[in-house]
C-alpha atoms as a PDB file:
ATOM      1  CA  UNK A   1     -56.455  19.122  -5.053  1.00  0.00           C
ATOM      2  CA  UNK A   2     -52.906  18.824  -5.454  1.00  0.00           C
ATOM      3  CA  UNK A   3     -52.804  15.037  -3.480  1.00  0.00           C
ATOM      4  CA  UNK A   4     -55.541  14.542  -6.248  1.00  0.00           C
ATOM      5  CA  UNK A   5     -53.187  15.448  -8.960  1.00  0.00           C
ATOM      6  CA  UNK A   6     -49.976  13.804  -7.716  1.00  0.00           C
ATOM      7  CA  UNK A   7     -51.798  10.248  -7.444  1.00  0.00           C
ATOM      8  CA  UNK A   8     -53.232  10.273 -10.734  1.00  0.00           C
ATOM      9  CA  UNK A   9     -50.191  10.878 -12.251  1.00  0.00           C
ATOM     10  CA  UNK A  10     -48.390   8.046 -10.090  1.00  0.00           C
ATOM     11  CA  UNK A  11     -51.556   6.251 -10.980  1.00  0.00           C
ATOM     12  CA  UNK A  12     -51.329   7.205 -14.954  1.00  0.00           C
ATOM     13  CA  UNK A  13     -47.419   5.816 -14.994  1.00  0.00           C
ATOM     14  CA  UNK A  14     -47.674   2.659 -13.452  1.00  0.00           C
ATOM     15  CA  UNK A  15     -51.057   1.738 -15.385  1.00  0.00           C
ATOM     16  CA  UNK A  16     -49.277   2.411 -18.931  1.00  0.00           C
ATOM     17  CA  UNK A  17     -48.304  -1.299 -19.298  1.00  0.00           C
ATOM     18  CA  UNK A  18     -47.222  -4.406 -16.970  1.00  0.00           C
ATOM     19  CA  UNK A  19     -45.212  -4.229 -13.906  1.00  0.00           C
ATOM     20  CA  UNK A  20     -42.167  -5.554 -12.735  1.00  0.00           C
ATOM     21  CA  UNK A  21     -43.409  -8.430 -10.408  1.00  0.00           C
ATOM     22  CA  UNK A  22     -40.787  -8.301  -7.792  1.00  0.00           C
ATOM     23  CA  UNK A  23     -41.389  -5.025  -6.530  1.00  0.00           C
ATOM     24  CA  UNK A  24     -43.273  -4.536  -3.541  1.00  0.00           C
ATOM     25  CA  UNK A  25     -44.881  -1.768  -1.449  1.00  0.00           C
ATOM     26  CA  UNK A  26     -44.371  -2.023   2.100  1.00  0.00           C
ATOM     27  CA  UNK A  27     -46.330   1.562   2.696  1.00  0.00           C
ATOM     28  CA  UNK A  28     -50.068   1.815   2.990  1.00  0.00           C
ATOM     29  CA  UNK A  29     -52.000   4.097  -0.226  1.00  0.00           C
ATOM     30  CA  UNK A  30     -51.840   7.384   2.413  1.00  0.00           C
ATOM     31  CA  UNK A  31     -48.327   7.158   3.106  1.00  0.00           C
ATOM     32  CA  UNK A  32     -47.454   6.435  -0.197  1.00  0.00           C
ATOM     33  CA  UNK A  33     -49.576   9.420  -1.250  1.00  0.00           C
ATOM     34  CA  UNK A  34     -48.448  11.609   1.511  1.00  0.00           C
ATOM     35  CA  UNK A  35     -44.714  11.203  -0.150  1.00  0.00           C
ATOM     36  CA  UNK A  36     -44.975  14.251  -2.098  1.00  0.00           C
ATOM     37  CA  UNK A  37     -42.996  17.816  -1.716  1.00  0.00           C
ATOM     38  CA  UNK A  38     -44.335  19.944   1.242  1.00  0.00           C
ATOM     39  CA  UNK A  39     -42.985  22.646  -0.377  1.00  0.00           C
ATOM     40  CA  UNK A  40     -41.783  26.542   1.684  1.00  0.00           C
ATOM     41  CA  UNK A  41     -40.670  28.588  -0.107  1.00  0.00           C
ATOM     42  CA  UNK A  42     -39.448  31.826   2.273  1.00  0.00           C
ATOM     43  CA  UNK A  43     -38.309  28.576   4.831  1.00  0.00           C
ATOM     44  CA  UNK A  44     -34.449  29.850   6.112  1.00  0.00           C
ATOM     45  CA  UNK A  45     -32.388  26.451   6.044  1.00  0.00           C
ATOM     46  CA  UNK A  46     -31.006  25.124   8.797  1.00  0.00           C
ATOM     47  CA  UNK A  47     -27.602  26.605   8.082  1.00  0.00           C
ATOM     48  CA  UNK A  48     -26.035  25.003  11.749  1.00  0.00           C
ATOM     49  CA  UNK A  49     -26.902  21.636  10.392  1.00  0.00           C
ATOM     50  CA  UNK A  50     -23.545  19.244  11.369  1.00  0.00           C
ATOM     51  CA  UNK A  51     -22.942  17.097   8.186  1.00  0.00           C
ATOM     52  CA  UNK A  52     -20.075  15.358   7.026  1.00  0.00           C
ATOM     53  CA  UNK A  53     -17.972  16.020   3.092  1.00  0.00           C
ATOM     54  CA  UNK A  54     -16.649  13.726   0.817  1.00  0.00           C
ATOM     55  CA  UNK A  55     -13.126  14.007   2.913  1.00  0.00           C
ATOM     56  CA  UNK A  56     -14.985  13.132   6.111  1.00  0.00           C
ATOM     57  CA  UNK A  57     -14.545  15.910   7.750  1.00  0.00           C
ATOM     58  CA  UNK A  58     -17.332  18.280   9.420  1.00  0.00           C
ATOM     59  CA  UNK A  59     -18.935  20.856   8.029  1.00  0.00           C
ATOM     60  CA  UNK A  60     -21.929  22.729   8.764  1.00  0.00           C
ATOM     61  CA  UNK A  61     -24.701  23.001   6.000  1.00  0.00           C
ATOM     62  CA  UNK A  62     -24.183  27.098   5.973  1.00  0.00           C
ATOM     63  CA  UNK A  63     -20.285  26.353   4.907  1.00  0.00           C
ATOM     64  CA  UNK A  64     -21.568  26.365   1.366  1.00  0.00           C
ATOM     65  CA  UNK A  65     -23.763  29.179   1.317  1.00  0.00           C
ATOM     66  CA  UNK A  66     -21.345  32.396   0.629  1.00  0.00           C
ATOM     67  CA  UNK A  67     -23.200  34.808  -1.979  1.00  0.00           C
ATOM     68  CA  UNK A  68     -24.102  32.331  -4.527  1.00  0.00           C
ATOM     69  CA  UNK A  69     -27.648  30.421  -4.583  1.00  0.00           C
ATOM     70  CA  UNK A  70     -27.642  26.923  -4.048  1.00  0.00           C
ATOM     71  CA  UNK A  71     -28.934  23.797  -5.643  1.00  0.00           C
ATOM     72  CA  UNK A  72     -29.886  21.411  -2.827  1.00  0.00           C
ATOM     73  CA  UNK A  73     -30.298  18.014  -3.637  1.00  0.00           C
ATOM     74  CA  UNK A  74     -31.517  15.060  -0.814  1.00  0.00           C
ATOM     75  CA  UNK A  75     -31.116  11.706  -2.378  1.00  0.00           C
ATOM     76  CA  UNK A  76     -29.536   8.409  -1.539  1.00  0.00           C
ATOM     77  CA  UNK A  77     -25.800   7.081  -3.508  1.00  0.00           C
ATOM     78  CA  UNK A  78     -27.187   4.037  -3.400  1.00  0.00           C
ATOM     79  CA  UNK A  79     -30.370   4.235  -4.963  1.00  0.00           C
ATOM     80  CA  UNK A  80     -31.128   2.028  -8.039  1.00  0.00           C
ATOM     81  CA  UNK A  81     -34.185   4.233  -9.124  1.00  0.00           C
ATOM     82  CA  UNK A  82     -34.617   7.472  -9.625  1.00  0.00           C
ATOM     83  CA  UNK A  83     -31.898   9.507  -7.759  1.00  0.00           C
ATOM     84  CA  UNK A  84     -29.778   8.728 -10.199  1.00  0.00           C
ATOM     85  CA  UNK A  85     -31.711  10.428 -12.561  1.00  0.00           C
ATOM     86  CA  UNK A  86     -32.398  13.483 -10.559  1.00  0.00           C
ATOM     87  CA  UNK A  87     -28.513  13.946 -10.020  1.00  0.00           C
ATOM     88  CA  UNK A  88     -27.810  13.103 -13.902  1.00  0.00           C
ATOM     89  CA  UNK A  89     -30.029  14.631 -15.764  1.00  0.00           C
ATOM     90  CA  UNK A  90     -29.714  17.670 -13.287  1.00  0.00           C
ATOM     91  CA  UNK A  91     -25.998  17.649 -14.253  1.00  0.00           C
ATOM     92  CA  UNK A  92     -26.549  17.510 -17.816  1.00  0.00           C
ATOM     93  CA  UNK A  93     -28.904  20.567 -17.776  1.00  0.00           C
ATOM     94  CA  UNK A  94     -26.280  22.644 -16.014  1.00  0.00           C
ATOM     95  CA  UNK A  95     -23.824  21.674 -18.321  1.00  0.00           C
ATOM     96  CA  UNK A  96     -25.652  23.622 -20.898  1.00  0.00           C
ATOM     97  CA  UNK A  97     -26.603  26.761 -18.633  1.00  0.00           C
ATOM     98  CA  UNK A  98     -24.000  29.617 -19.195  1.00  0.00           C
ATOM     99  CA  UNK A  99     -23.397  29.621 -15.491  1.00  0.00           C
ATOM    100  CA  UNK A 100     -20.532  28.124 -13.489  1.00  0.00           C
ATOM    101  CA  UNK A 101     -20.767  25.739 -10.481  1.00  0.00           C
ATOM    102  CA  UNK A 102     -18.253  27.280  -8.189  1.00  0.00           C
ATOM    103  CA  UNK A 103     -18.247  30.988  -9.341  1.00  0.00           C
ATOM    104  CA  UNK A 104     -22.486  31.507 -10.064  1.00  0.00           C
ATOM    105  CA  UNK A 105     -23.921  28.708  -7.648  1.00  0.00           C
ATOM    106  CA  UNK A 106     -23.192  25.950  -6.258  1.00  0.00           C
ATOM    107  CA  UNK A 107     -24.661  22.089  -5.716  1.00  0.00           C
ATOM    108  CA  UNK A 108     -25.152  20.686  -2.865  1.00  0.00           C
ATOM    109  CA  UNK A 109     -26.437  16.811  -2.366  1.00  0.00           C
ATOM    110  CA  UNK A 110     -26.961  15.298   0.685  1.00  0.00           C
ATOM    111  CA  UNK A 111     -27.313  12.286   1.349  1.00  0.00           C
ATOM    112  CA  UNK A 112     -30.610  10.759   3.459  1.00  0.00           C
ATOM    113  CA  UNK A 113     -29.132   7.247   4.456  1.00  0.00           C
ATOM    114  CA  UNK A 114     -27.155   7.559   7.452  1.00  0.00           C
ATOM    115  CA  UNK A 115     -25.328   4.435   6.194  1.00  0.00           C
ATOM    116  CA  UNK A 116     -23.894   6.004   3.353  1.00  0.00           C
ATOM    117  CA  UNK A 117     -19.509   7.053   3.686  1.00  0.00           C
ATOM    118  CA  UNK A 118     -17.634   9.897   2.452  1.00  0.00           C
ATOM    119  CA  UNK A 119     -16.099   7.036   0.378  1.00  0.00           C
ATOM    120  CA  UNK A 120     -19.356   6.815  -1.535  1.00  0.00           C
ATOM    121  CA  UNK A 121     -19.396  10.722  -1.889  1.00  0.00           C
ATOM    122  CA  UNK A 122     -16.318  10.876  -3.580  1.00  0.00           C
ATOM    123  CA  UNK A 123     -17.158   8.315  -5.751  1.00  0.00           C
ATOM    124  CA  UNK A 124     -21.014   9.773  -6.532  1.00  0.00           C
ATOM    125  CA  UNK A 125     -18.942  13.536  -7.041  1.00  0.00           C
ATOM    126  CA  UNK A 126     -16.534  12.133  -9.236  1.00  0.00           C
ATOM    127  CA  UNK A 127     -19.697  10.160 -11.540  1.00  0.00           C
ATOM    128  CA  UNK A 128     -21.269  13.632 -11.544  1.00  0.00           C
ATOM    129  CA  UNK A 129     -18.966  15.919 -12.696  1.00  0.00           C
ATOM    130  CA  UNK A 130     -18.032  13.768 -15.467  1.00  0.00           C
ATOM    131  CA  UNK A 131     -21.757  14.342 -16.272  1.00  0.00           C
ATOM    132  CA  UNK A 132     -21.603  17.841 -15.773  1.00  0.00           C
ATOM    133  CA  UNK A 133     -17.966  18.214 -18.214  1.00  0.00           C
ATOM    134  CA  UNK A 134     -16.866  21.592 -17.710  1.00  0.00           C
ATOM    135  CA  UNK A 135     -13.501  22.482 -16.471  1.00  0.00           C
ATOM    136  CA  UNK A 136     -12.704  23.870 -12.986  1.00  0.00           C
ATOM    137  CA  UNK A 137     -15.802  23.873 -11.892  1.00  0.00           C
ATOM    138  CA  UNK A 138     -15.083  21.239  -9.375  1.00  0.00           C
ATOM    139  CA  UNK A 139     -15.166  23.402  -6.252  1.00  0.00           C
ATOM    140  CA  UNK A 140     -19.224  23.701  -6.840  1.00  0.00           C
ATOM    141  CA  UNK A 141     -19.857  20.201  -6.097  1.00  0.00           C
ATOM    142  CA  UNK A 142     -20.411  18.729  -2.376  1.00  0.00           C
ATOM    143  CA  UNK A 143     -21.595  15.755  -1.741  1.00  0.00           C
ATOM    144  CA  UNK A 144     -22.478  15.515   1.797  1.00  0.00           C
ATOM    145  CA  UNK A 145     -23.849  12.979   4.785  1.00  0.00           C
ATOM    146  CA  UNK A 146     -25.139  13.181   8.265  1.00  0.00           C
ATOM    147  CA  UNK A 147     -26.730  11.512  11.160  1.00  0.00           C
ATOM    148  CA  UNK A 148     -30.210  10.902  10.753  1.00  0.00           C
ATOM    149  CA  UNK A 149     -31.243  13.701  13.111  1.00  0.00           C
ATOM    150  CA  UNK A 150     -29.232  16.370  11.470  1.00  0.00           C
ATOM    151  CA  UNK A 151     -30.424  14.944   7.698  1.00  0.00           C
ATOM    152  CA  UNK A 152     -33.473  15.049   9.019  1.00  0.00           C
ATOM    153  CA  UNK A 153     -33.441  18.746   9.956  1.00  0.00           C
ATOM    154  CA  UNK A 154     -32.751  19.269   6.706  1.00  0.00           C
ATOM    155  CA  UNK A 155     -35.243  17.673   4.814  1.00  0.00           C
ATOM    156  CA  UNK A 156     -37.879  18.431   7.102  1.00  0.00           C
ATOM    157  CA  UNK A 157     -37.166  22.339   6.265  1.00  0.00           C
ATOM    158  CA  UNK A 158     -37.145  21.450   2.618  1.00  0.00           C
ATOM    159  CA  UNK A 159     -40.479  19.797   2.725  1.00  0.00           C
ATOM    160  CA  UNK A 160     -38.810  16.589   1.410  1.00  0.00           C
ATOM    161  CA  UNK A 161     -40.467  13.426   3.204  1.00  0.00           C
ATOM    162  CA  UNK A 162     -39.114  10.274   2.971  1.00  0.00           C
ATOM    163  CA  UNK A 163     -39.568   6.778   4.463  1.00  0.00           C
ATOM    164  CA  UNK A 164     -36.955   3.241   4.759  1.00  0.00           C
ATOM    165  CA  UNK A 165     -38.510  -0.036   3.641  1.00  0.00           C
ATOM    166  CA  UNK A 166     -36.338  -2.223   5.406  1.00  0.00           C
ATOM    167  CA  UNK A 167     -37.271  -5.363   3.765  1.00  0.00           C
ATOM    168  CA  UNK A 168     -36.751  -3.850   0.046  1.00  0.00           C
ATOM    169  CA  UNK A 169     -33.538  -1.918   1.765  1.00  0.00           C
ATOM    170  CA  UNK A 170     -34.956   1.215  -0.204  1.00  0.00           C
ATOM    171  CA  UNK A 171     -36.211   4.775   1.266  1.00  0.00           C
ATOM    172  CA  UNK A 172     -39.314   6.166  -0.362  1.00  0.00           C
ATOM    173  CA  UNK A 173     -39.050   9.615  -1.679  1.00  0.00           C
ATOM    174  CA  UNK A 174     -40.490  12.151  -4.449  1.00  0.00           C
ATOM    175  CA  UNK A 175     -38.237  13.101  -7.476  1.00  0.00           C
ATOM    176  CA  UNK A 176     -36.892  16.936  -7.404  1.00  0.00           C
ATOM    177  CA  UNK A 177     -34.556  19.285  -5.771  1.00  0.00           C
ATOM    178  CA  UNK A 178     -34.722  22.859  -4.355  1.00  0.00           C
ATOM    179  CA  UNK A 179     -33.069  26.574  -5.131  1.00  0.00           C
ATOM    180  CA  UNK A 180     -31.850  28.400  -2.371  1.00  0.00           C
ATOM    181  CA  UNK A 181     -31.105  31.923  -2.522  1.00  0.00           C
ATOM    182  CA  UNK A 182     -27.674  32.945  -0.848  1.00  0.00           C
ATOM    183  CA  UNK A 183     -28.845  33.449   2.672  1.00  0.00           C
ATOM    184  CA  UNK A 184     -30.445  29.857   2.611  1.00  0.00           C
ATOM    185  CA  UNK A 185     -33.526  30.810   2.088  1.00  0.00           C
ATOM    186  CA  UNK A 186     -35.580  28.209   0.063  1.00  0.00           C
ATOM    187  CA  UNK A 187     -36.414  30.387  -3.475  1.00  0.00           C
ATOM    188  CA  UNK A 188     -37.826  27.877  -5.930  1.00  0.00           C
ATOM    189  CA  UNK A 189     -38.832  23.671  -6.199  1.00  0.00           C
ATOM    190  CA  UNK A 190     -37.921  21.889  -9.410  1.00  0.00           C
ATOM    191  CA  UNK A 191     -39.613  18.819  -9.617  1.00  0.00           C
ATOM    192  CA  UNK A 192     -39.782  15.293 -11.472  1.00  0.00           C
ATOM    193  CA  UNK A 193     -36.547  14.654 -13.740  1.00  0.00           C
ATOM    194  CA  UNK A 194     -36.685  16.422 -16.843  1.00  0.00           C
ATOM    195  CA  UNK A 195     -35.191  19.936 -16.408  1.00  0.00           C
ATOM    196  CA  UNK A 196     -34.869  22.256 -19.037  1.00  0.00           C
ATOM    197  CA  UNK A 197     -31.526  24.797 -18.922  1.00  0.00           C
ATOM    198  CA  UNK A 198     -33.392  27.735 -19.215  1.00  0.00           C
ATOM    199  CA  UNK A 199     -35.966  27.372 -16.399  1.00  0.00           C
ATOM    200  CA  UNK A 200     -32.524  26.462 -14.154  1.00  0.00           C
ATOM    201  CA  UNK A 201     -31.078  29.596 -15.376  1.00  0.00           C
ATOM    202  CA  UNK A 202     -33.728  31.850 -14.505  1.00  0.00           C
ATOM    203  CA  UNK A 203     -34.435  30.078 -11.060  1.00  0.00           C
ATOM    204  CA  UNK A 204     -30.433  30.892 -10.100  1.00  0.00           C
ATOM    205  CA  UNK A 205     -30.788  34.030 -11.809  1.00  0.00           C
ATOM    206  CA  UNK A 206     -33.785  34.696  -9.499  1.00  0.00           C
ATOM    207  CA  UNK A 207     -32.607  33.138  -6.271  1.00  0.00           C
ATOM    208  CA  UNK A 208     -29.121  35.276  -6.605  1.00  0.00           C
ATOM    209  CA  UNK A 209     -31.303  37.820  -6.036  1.00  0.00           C
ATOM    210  CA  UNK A 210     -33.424  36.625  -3.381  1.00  0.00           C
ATOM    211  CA  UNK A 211     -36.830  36.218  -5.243  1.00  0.00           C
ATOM    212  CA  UNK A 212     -39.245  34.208  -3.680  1.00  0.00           C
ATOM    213  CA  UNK A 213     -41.585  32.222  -6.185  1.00  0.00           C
ATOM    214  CA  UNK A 214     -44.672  30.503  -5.553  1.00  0.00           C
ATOM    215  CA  UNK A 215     -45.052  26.414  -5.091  1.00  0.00           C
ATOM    216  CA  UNK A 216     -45.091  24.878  -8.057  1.00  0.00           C
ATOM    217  CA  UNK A 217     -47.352  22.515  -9.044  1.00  0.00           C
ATOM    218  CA  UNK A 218     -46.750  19.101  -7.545  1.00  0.00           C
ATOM    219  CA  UNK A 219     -46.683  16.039  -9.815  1.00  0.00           C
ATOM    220  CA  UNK A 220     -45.306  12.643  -7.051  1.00  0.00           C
ATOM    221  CA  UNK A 221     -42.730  10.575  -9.410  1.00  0.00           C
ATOM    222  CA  UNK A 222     -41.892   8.349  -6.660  1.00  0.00           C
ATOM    223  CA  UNK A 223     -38.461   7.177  -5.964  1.00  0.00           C
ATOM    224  CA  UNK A 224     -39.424   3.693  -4.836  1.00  0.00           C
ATOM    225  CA  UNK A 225     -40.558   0.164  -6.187  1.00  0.00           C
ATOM    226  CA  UNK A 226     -39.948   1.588  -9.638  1.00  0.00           C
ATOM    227  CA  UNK A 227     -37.656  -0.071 -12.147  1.00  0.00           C
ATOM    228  CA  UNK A 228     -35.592   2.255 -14.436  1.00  0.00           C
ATOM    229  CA  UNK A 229     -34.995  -0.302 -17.097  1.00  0.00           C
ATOM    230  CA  UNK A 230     -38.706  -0.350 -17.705  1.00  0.00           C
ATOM    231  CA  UNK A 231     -39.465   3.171 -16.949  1.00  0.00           C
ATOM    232  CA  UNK A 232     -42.632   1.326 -14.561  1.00  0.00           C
ATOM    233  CA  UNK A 233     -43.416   1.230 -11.350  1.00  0.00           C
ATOM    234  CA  UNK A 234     -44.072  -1.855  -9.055  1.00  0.00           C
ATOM    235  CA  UNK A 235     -47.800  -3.573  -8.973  1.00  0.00           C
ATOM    236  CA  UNK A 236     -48.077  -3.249  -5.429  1.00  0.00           C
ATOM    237  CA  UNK A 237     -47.341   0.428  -5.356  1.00  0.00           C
ATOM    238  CA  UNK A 238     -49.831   0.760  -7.990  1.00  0.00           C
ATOM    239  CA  UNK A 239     -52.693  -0.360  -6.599  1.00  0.00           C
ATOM    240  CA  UNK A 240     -51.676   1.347  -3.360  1.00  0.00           C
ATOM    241  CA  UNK A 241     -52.046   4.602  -5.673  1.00  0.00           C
ATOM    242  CA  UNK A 242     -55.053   3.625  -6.969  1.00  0.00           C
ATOM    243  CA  UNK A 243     -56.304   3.198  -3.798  1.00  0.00           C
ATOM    244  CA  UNK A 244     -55.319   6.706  -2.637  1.00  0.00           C
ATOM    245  CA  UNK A 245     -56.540   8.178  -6.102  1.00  0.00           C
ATOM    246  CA  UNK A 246     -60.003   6.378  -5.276  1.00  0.00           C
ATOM    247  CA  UNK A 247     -60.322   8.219  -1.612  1.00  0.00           C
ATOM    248  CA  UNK A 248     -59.458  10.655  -3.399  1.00  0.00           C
ATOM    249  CA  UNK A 249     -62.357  11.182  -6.045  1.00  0.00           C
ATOM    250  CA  UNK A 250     -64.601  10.250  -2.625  1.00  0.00           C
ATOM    251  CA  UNK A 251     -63.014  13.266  -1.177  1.00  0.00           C
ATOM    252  CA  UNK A 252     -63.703  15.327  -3.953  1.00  0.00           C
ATOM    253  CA  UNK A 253     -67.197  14.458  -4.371  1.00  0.00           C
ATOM    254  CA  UNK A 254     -67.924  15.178  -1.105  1.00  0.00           C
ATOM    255  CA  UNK A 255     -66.295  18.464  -1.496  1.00  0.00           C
ATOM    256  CA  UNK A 256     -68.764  19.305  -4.027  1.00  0.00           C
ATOM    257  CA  UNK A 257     -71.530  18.368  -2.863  1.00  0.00           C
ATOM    258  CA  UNK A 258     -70.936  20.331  -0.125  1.00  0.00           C
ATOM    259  CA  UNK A 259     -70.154  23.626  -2.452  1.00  0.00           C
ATOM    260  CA  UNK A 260     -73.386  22.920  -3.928  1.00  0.00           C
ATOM    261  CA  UNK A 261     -75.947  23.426  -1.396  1.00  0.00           C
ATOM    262  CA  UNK A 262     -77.431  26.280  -1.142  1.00  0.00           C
ATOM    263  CA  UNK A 263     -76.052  28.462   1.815  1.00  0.00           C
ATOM    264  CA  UNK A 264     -78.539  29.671   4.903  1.00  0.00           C
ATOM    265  CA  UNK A 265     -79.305  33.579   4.797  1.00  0.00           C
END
């Protein structure tokens, strides 16, 4: 049911008006649908994960875990949809939580393009925190890269999937970001782009102390053939959607038709 869910409301966002016609889908409707949050929550990190900082030098993933929970963020610096908006508006929710990156939790972003330098890390820090305004709170911020085995590791843990269009030079990804308690254990999803300060409060709050919530439900705002001036997504990727929202309803129907006969004593 949850597939069901996520297409129809990819479906329901690029059908409100017309689409940019440029943008193409180089994904069939399954993989496109199948580009949601696998979410585990209880999952331990990979915390010996070799990654790279802004400064270039190596780190492992479990540097940045020391007593405080964790916002981890997978993205691309280079991404002209919605990462930016994940990242941003991420930013300017935490600006208004009474917590402090650095001293309460800490963010961590890494990046899922194996192209990508610390040069563009420092850069993509620097563009954040000016978001995130609030003094001395710089240490809370790492922006981080990898090969695309170790990145991999990562993501795969997280339940993140994600796949590269070479010919549109974009990677296709859902919208969201996870809260790790200290010991890197995955606590909480947040997903889409619209967070609201108190939910992140009470998901730090909660993963500080090592809670464990349940998935959340999943709604797929892809990051991919969708044009943030218009707020739309691409007409190819749209009918792909529709396509995996009609096998879908088939899918469904057949589920009930199956709940409806009467069972053998």
């Amino acid at each position: 049911m949850s597939r069901a869910v996520m297409a129809f409301a990819l479906l329901a966002l690029s059908a409100l008006s017309p689409t940019p016609a440029g943008a193409q889908a180089a994904f069939s409707a399954q993989q496109l649908a199948d580009l949601s949050f696998r979410q585990h929550p209880g999952a331990k990190l990979p915390l010996d994960a070799a990654l790279v900082d802004e400064e270039g030098r190596p780190v492992r993933l479990g540097d940045f875990f020391s007593g405080k929970p964790v916002i981890v963020v997978l993205d691309y610096l280079h991404c002209k949809t919605l990462c930016g908006f994940v990242l941003g508006n991420l930013a300017q929710a935490l600006a208004h939580v009474p917590l402090d990156a650095g001293k309460d939790f800490d963010v961590v972003a890494v990046s899922i393009d194996p192209r990508e330098t610390p040069q563009n890390a420092r850069a993509a820090r620097a563009q954040y925190l000016a978001r995130y305004d609030r003094a001395g709170t710089g240490g809370g911020w790492h922006f981080l890269a990898g090969t695309a085995d170790e990145v991999r590791r990562v993501a795969d843990t997280v339940g993140f999937p994600y796949r590269y269009d070479k010919e549109a030079d974009q990677f296709a990804h859902p919208a969201g970001f996870a809260i790790v308690a200290p010991d890197g254990t995955i606590a909480r999803y947040i997903l889409g782009v619209d967070y609201v300060p108190l939910d992140l409060r009470l998901a730090l709050t909660e993963a500080g102390r090592g809670t464990i919530s349940s998935p959340v439900t999943d709604l797929l705002l892809l990051c991919y053939c969708y044009d943030p001036q218009t707020g739309r997504y691409g007409a190819a990727i749209g009918n792909a959607m529709r396509a995996a929202g009609g096998l879908t309803v088939l899918g469904i129907a057949a589920m009930i038709v199956r709940l409806s006969r009467p069972r053998r004593v």
